[in-house]
Protein backbone atom coordinates (compact mmCIF):
# COMPACT_ATOMS: atom_id res chain seq x y z
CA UNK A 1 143.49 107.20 119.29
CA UNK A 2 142.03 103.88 118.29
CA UNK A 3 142.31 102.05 121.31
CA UNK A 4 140.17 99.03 122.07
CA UNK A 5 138.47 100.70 124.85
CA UNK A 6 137.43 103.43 122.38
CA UNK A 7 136.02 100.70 119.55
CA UNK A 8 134.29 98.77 122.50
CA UNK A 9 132.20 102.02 123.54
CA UNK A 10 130.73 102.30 119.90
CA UNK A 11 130.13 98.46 119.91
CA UNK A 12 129.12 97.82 123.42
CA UNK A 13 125.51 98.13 123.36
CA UNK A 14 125.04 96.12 120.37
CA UNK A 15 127.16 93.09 121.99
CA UNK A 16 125.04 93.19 125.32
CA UNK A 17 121.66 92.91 123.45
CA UNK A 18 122.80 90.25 121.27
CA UNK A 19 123.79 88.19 124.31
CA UNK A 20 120.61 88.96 126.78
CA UNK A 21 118.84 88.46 123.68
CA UNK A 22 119.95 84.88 123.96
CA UNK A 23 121.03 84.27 127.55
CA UNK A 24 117.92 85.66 129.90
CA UNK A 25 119.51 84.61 133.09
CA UNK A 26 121.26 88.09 133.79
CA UNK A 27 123.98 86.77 136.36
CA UNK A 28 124.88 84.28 133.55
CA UNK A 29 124.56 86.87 130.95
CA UNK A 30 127.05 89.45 132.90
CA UNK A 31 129.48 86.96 133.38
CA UNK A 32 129.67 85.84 130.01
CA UNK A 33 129.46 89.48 128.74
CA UNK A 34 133.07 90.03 130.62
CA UNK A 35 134.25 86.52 129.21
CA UNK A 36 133.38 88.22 125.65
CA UNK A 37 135.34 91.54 126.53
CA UNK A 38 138.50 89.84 127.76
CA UNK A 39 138.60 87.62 125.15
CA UNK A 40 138.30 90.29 122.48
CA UNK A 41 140.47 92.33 125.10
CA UNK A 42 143.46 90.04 124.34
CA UNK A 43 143.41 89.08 120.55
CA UNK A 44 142.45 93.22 119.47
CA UNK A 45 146.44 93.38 118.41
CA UNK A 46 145.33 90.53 116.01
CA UNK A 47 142.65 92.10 114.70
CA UNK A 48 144.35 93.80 111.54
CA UNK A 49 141.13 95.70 109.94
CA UNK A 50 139.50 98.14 112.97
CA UNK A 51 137.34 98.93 110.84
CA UNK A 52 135.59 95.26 111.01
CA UNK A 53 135.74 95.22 115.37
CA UNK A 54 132.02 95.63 115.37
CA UNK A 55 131.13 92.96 113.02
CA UNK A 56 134.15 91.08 114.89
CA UNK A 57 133.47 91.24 118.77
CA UNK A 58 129.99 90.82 117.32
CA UNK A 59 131.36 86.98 116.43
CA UNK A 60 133.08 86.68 119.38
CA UNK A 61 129.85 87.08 120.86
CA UNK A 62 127.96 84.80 119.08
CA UNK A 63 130.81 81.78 119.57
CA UNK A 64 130.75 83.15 123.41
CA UNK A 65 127.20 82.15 123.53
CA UNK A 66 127.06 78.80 121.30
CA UNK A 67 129.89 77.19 124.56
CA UNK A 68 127.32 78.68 126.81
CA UNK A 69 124.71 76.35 125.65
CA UNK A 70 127.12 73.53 124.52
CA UNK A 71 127.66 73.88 128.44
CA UNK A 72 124.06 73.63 129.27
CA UNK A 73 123.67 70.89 127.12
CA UNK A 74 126.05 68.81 128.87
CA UNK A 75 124.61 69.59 131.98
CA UNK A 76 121.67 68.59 131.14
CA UNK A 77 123.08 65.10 129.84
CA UNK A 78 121.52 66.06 126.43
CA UNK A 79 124.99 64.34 124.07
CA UNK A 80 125.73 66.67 121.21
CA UNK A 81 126.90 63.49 119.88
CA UNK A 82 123.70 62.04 119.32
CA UNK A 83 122.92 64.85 116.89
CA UNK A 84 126.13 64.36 114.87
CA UNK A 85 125.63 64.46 111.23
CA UNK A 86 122.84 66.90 111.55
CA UNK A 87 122.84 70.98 111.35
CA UNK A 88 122.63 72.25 114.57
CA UNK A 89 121.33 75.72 115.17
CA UNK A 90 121.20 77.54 118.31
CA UNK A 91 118.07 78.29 120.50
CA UNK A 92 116.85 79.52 123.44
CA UNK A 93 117.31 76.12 125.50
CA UNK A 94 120.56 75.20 123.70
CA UNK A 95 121.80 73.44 120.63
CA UNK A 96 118.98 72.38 118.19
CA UNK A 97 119.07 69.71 115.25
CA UNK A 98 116.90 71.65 111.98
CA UNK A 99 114.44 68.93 112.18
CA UNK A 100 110.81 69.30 113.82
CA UNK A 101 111.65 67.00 116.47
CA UNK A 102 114.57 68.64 117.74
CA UNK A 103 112.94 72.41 116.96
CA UNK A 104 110.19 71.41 119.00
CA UNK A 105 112.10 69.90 122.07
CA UNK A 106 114.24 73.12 122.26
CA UNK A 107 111.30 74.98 123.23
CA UNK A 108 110.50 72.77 125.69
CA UNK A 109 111.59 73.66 129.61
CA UNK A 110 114.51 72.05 131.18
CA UNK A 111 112.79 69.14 132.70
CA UNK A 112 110.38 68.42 129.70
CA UNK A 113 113.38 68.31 127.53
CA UNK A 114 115.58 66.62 130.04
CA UNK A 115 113.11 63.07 130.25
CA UNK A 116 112.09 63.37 127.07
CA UNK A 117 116.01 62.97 125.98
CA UNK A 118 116.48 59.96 128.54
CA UNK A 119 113.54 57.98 127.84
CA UNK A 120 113.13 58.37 124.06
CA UNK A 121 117.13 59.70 122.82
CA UNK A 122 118.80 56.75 125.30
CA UNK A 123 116.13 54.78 125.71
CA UNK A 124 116.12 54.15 129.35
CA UNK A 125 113.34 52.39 130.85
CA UNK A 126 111.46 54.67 133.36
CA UNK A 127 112.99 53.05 136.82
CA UNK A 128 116.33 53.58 135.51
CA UNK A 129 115.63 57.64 134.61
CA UNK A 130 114.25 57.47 138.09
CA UNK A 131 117.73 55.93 139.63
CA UNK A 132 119.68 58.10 137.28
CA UNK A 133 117.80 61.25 138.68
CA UNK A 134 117.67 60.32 142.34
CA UNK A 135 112.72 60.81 142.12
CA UNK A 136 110.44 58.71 142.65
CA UNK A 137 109.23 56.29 139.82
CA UNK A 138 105.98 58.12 140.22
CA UNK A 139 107.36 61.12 139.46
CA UNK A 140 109.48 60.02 136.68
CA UNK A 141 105.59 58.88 135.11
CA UNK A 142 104.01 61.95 135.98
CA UNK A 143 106.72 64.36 134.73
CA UNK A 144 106.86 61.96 131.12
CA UNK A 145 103.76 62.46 130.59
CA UNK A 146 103.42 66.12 130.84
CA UNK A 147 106.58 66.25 128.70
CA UNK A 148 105.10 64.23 126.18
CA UNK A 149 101.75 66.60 126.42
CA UNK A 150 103.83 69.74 126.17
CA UNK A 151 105.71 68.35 122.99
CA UNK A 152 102.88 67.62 121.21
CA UNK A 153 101.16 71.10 121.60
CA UNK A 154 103.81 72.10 120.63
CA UNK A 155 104.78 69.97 117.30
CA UNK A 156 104.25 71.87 114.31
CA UNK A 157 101.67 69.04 112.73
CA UNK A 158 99.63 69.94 109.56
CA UNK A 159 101.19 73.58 109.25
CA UNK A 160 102.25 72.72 105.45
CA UNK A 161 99.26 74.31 104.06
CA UNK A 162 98.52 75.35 101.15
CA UNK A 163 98.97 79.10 100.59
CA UNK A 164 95.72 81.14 100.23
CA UNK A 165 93.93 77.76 101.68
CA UNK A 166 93.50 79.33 105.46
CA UNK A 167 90.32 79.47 106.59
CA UNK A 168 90.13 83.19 107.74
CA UNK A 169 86.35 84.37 109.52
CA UNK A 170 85.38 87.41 107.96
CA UNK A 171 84.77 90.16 110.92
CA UNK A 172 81.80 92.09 111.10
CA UNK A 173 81.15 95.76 109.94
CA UNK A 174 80.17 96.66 112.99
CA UNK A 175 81.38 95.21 116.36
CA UNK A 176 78.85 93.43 117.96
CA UNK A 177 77.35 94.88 121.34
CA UNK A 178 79.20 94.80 124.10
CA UNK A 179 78.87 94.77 127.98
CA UNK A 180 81.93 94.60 130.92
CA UNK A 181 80.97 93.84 134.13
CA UNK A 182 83.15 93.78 137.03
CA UNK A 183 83.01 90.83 139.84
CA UNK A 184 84.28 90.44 143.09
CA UNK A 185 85.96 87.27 142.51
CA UNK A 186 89.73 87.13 142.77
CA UNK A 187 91.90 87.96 139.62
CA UNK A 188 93.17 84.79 138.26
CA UNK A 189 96.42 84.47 136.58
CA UNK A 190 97.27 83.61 133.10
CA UNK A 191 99.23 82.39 130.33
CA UNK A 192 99.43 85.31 127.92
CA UNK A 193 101.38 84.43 124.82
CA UNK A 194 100.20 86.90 121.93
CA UNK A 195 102.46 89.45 120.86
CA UNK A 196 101.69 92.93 122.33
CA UNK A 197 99.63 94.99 119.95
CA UNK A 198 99.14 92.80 117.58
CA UNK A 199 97.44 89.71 119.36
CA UNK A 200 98.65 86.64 117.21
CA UNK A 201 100.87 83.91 118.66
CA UNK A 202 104.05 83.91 116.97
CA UNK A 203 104.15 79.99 116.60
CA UNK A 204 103.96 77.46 113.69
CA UNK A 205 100.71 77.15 112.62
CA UNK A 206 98.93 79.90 114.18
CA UNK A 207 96.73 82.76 112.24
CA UNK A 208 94.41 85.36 113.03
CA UNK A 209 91.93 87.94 111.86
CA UNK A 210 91.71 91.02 113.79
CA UNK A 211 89.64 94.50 113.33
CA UNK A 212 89.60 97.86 115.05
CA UNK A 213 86.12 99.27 115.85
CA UNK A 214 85.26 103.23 116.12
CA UNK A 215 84.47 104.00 119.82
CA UNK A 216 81.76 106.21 119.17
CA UNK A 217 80.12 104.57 115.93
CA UNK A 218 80.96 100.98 116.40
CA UNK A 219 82.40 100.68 112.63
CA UNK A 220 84.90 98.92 111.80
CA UNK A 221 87.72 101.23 109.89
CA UNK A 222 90.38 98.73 109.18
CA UNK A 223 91.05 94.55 109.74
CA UNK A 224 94.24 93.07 109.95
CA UNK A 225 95.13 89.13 108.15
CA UNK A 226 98.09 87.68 110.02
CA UNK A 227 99.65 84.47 109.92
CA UNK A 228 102.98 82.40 110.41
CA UNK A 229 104.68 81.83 107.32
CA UNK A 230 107.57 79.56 108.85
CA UNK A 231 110.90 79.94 110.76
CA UNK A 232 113.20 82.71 110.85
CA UNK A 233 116.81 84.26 112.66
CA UNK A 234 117.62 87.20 113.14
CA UNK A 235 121.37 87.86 114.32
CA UNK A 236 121.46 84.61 115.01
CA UNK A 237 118.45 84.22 117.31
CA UNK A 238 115.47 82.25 116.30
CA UNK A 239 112.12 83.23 116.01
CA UNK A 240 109.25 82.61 113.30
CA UNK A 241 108.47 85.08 110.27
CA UNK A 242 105.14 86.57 109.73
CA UNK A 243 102.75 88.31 107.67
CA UNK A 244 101.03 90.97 108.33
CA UNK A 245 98.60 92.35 105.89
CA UNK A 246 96.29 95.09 106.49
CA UNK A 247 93.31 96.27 104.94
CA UNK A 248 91.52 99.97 105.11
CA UNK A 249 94.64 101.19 107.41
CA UNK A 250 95.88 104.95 107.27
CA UNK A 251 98.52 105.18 104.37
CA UNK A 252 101.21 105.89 107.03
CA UNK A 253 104.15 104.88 104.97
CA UNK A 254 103.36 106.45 101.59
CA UNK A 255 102.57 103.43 99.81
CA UNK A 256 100.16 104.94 97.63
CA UNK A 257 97.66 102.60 98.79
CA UNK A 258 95.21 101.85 101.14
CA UNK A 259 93.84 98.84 100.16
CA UNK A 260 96.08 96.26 100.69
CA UNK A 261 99.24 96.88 102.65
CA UNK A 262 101.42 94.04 103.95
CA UNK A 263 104.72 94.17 106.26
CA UNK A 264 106.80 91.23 108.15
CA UNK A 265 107.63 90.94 111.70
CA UNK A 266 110.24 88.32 113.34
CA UNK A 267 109.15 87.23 116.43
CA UNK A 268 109.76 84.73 119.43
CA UNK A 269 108.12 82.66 122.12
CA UNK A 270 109.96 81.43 125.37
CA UNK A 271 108.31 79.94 128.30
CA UNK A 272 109.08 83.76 130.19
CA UNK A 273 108.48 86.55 127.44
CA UNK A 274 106.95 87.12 123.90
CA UNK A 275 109.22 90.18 121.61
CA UNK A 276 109.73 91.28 118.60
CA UNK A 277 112.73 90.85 116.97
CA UNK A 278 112.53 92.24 113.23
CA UNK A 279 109.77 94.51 111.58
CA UNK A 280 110.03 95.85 107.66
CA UNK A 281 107.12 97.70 105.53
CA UNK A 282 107.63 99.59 102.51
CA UNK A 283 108.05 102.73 102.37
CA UNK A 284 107.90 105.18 99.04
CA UNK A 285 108.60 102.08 97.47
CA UNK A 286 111.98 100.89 99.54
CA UNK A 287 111.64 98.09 101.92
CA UNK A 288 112.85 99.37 104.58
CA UNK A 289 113.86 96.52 107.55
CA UNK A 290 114.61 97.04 111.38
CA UNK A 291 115.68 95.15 113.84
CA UNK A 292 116.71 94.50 117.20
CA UNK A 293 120.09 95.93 117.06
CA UNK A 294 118.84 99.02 115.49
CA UNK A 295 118.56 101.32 118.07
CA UNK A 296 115.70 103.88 118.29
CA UNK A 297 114.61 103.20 115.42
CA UNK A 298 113.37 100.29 115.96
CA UNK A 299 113.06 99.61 120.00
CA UNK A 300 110.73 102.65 120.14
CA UNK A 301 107.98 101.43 118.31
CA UNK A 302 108.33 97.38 118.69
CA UNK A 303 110.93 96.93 121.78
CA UNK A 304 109.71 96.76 125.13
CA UNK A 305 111.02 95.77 128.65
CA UNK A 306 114.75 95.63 129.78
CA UNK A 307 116.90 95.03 126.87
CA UNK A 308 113.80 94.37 125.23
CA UNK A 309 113.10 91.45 126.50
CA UNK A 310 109.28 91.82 125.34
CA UNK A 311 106.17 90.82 127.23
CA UNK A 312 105.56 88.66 130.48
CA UNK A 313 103.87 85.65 129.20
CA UNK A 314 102.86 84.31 132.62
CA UNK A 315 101.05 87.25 134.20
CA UNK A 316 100.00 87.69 137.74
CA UNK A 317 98.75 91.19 139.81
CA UNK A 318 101.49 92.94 140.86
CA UNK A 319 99.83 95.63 142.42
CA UNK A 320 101.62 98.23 140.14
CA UNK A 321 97.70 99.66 139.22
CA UNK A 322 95.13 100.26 140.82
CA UNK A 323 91.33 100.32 139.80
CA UNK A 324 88.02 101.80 140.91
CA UNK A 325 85.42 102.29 138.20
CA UNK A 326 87.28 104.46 136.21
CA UNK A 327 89.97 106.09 138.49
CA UNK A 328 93.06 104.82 137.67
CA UNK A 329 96.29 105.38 140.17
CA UNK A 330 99.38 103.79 140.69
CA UNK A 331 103.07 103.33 139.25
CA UNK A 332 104.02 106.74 137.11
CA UNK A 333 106.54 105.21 135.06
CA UNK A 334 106.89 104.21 131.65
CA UNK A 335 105.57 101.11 130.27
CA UNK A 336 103.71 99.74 133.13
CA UNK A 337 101.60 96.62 132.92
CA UNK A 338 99.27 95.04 135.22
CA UNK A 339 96.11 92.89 136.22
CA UNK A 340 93.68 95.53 137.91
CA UNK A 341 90.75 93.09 138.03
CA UNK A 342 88.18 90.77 136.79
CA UNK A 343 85.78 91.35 134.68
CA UNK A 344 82.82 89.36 132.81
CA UNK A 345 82.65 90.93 129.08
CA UNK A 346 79.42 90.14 127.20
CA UNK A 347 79.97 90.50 123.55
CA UNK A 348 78.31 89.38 120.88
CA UNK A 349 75.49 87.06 123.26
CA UNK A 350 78.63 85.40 124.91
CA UNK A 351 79.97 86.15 127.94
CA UNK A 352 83.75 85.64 129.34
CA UNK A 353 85.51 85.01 132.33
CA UNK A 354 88.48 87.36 131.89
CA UNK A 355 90.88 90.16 133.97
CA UNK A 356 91.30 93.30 132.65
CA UNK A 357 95.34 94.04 131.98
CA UNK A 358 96.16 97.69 131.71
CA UNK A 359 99.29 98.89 130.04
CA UNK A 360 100.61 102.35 130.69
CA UNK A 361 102.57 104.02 127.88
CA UNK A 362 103.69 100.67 126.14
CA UNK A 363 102.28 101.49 122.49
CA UNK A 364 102.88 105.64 123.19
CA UNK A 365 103.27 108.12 125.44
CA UNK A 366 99.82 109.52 126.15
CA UNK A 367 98.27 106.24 125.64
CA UNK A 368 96.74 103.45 127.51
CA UNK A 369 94.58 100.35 126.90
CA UNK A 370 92.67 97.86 128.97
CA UNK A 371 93.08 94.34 127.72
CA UNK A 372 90.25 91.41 128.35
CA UNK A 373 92.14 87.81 128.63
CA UNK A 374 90.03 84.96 129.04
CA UNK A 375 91.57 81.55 131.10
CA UNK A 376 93.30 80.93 128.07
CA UNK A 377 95.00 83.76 127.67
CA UNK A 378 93.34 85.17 124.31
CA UNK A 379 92.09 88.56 123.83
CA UNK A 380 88.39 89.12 124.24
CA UNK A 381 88.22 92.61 123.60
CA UNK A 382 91.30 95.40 123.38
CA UNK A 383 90.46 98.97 124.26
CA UNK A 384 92.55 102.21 123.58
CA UNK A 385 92.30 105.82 125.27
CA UNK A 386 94.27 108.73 124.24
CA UNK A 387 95.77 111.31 126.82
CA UNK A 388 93.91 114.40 126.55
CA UNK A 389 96.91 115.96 124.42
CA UNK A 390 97.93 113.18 123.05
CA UNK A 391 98.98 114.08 119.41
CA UNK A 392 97.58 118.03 119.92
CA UNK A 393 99.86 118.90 117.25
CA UNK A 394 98.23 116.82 114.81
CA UNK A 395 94.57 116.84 115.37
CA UNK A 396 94.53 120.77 117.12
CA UNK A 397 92.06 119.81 119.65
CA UNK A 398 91.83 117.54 123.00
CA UNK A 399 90.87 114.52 122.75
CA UNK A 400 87.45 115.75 125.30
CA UNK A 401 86.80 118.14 121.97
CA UNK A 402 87.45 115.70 119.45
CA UNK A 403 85.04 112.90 121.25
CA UNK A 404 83.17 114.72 123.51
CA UNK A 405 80.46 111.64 124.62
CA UNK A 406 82.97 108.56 124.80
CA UNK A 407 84.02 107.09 127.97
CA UNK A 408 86.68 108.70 130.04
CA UNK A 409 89.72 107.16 132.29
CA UNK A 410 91.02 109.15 134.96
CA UNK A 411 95.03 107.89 135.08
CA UNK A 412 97.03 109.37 137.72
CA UNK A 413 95.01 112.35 137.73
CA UNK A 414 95.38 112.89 133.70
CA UNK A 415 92.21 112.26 131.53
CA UNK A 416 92.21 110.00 129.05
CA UNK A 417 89.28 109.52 126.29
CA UNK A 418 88.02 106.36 124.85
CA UNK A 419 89.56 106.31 120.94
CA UNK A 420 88.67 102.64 119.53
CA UNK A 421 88.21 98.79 120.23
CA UNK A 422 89.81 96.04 118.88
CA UNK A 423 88.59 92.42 119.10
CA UNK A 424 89.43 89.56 116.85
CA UNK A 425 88.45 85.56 115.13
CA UNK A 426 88.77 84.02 118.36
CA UNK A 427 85.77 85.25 119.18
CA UNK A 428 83.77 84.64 116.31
């Protein structure tokens, strides 16, 4: 019978990722998830092909969420009438004029973009903002000026370049020697805004040369050129495009090649998370795309967290792991992430301030890493270790066989062994 109850079931999972895609508040993203189902609830005898309900709801959705932020906006006393005449676009924060100014303010917090609107939009002088938001005129001068600091790191300034023109450092054959040292100093916390796995900052502007390193030989066996190549949606969220091209890497996807092998992700920044949103690669000659909505297909390999809501970008301890030398113990669950210390890493005749993260199953079952962040929140050093298994039916030997002299993890009880490093420009 083709009820609405019955096309909702087949839909339903698609509609609540698009919205807590957009809407990471969950109580507001529940509530407006039942405004969407009643509303489609009541017009369904309207709907005249049931064949288009997924596609349909799917706008609903999307219209759902574009009042949501019209809402915001208002609240915020940010006048959608001071952007008429312009294209507005939806982000993260709200509605968005396509313009750098107004790209760049949307990705601004609440109270950046909030003064920023009064004192430069309306032109208020700074005592009246201060009436007009019941603070103090110091704090009306303090919290301008961090606005203005946060907009300009942000502003996408001299990212026209030419293409081919970026300077790229050219990583070394062999990774240079390294040392980790724990301290006893407290774990600091950290601003962590690369994408997981694949260490670049998915903002205007940024680029990045990355290699991984044999465990056991030190040699490099493939490097990695990415780089932002400008803005990008992706079911109507926004996010920036990049390019990925790899050099030396396992011919996983039958490309007949090597060499040279490039694919594309879409990704995005907030101030609370860093996720992917859309990968592609060629395959046997088909491009084949995935994204968010995809299922499986695509959340098992690039989605991670609730509704894949990607990475914490403002990480802390949480005491999920715990660390001594190289026992490992702590929360048994899937993809678990955590600060388990601090660490000085020597590489190269520098040395770094930085705490070790140490993800649990986020790339694979069977596999874990340890992660060096310096104060800054860029990777130092990236290590991977196999579970002793891990991929048995594809090498036919533990890991202990395969690599009997690298360094060994005890996680949980289960051993894991030492497979490669990874460390990138930054450090160069």
């Amino acid at each position: 019978m083709d009820t609405f109850e019955n096309r909702l079931q087949t839909s339903r999972t698609a509609v609540e990722r698009f919205v807590r895609f957009r809407i990471q508040e969950p109580a507001d993203a529940d509530d407006l998830l039942q405004e969407i189902y009643l509303t489609a609830y009541r017009k369904f005898d309207q709907l005249k092909n049931r064949e288009a309900f997924h596609s349909w709801i799917l706008s609903i959705a999307r219209n759902k969420c574009r009042d949501w932020f019209r809402r915001k906006a208002e609240a915020l006393e940010i006048s959608l009438d001071a952007l008429e005449g312009q294209q507005l676009a939806d982000s993260r924060l709200g509605p968005t004029e396509n313009s750098a100014v107004l790209d760049t303010l949307s990705l601004l917090g609440d109270k950046d973009k909030q003064i920023l609107y009064l004192y430069f939009w309306k032109e208020l002088p700074q005592a009246d903002i201060a009436k007009q938001l019941r603070l103090p005129l110091g704090t009306v001068k303090s919290r301008l000026y961090t606005a203005k600091q946060n907009f300009k790191k942000h502003y996408p300034q001299n990212t026209n370049t030419v293409k081919g023109a970026v300077n790229m450092h050219k990583l070394p054959e062999f990774i240079p020697e390294y040392k980790i040292e724990p301290t006893t100093e407290t774990p600091f916390s950290v601003k962590w805004e690369e994408l997981q796995g694949w260490l670049l900052i998915p903002r205007l502007g940024e680029t990045l040369f990355w290699g991984l390193y044999e465990a056991d030989t030190g040699k490099r066996t493939e490097y990695t050129e990415m780089q932002v190549i400008g803005k990008a949606e992706v079911h109507g969220i926004e996010g920036v495009e990049i390019s990925a091209v790899q050099y030396d890497a396992e011919d996983y996807y039958r490309t007949g090649s090597v060499d040279r092998m490039e694919r594309r992700f879409v990704a995005q920044l907030t101030d609370t998370h860093c996720r992917y949103l859309a990968e592609s690669h060629v395959e046997n000659g088909i491009r084949k795309m995935y994204t968010f909505l995809d299922g499986d297909a695509f959340l098992n390999n690039w989605g991670f967290g609730k509704d894949n809501c990607g990475n914490e970008t403002n990480l802390a301890p949480k005491g999920l792991l715990r660390r001594c030398e190289n026992t490992v113990t702590g929360h048994p669950g899937k993809e678990t992430v955590d600060i388990v210390g601090r660490y000085t890493v020597t590489i190269g005749g520098k040395s770094y301030d930085t705490v070790c993260v140490m993800d649990i199953q986020c790339f694979n079952d069977g596999v874990a890493s340890e992660q060096y962040l310096d104060k800054n929140g860029r990777t130092i050093l990236w290590r991977r270790f196999n579970k002793n298994d891990w991929a048995f039916h594809r090498y036919g030997k533990l890991w202990t066989e395969l690599l009997p002299d690298n360094e060994r993890l005890s996680i949980n009880g289960e051993t894991y062994v030492h497979w490669y490093d990874c460390i990138t420009d930054y450090i160069l």
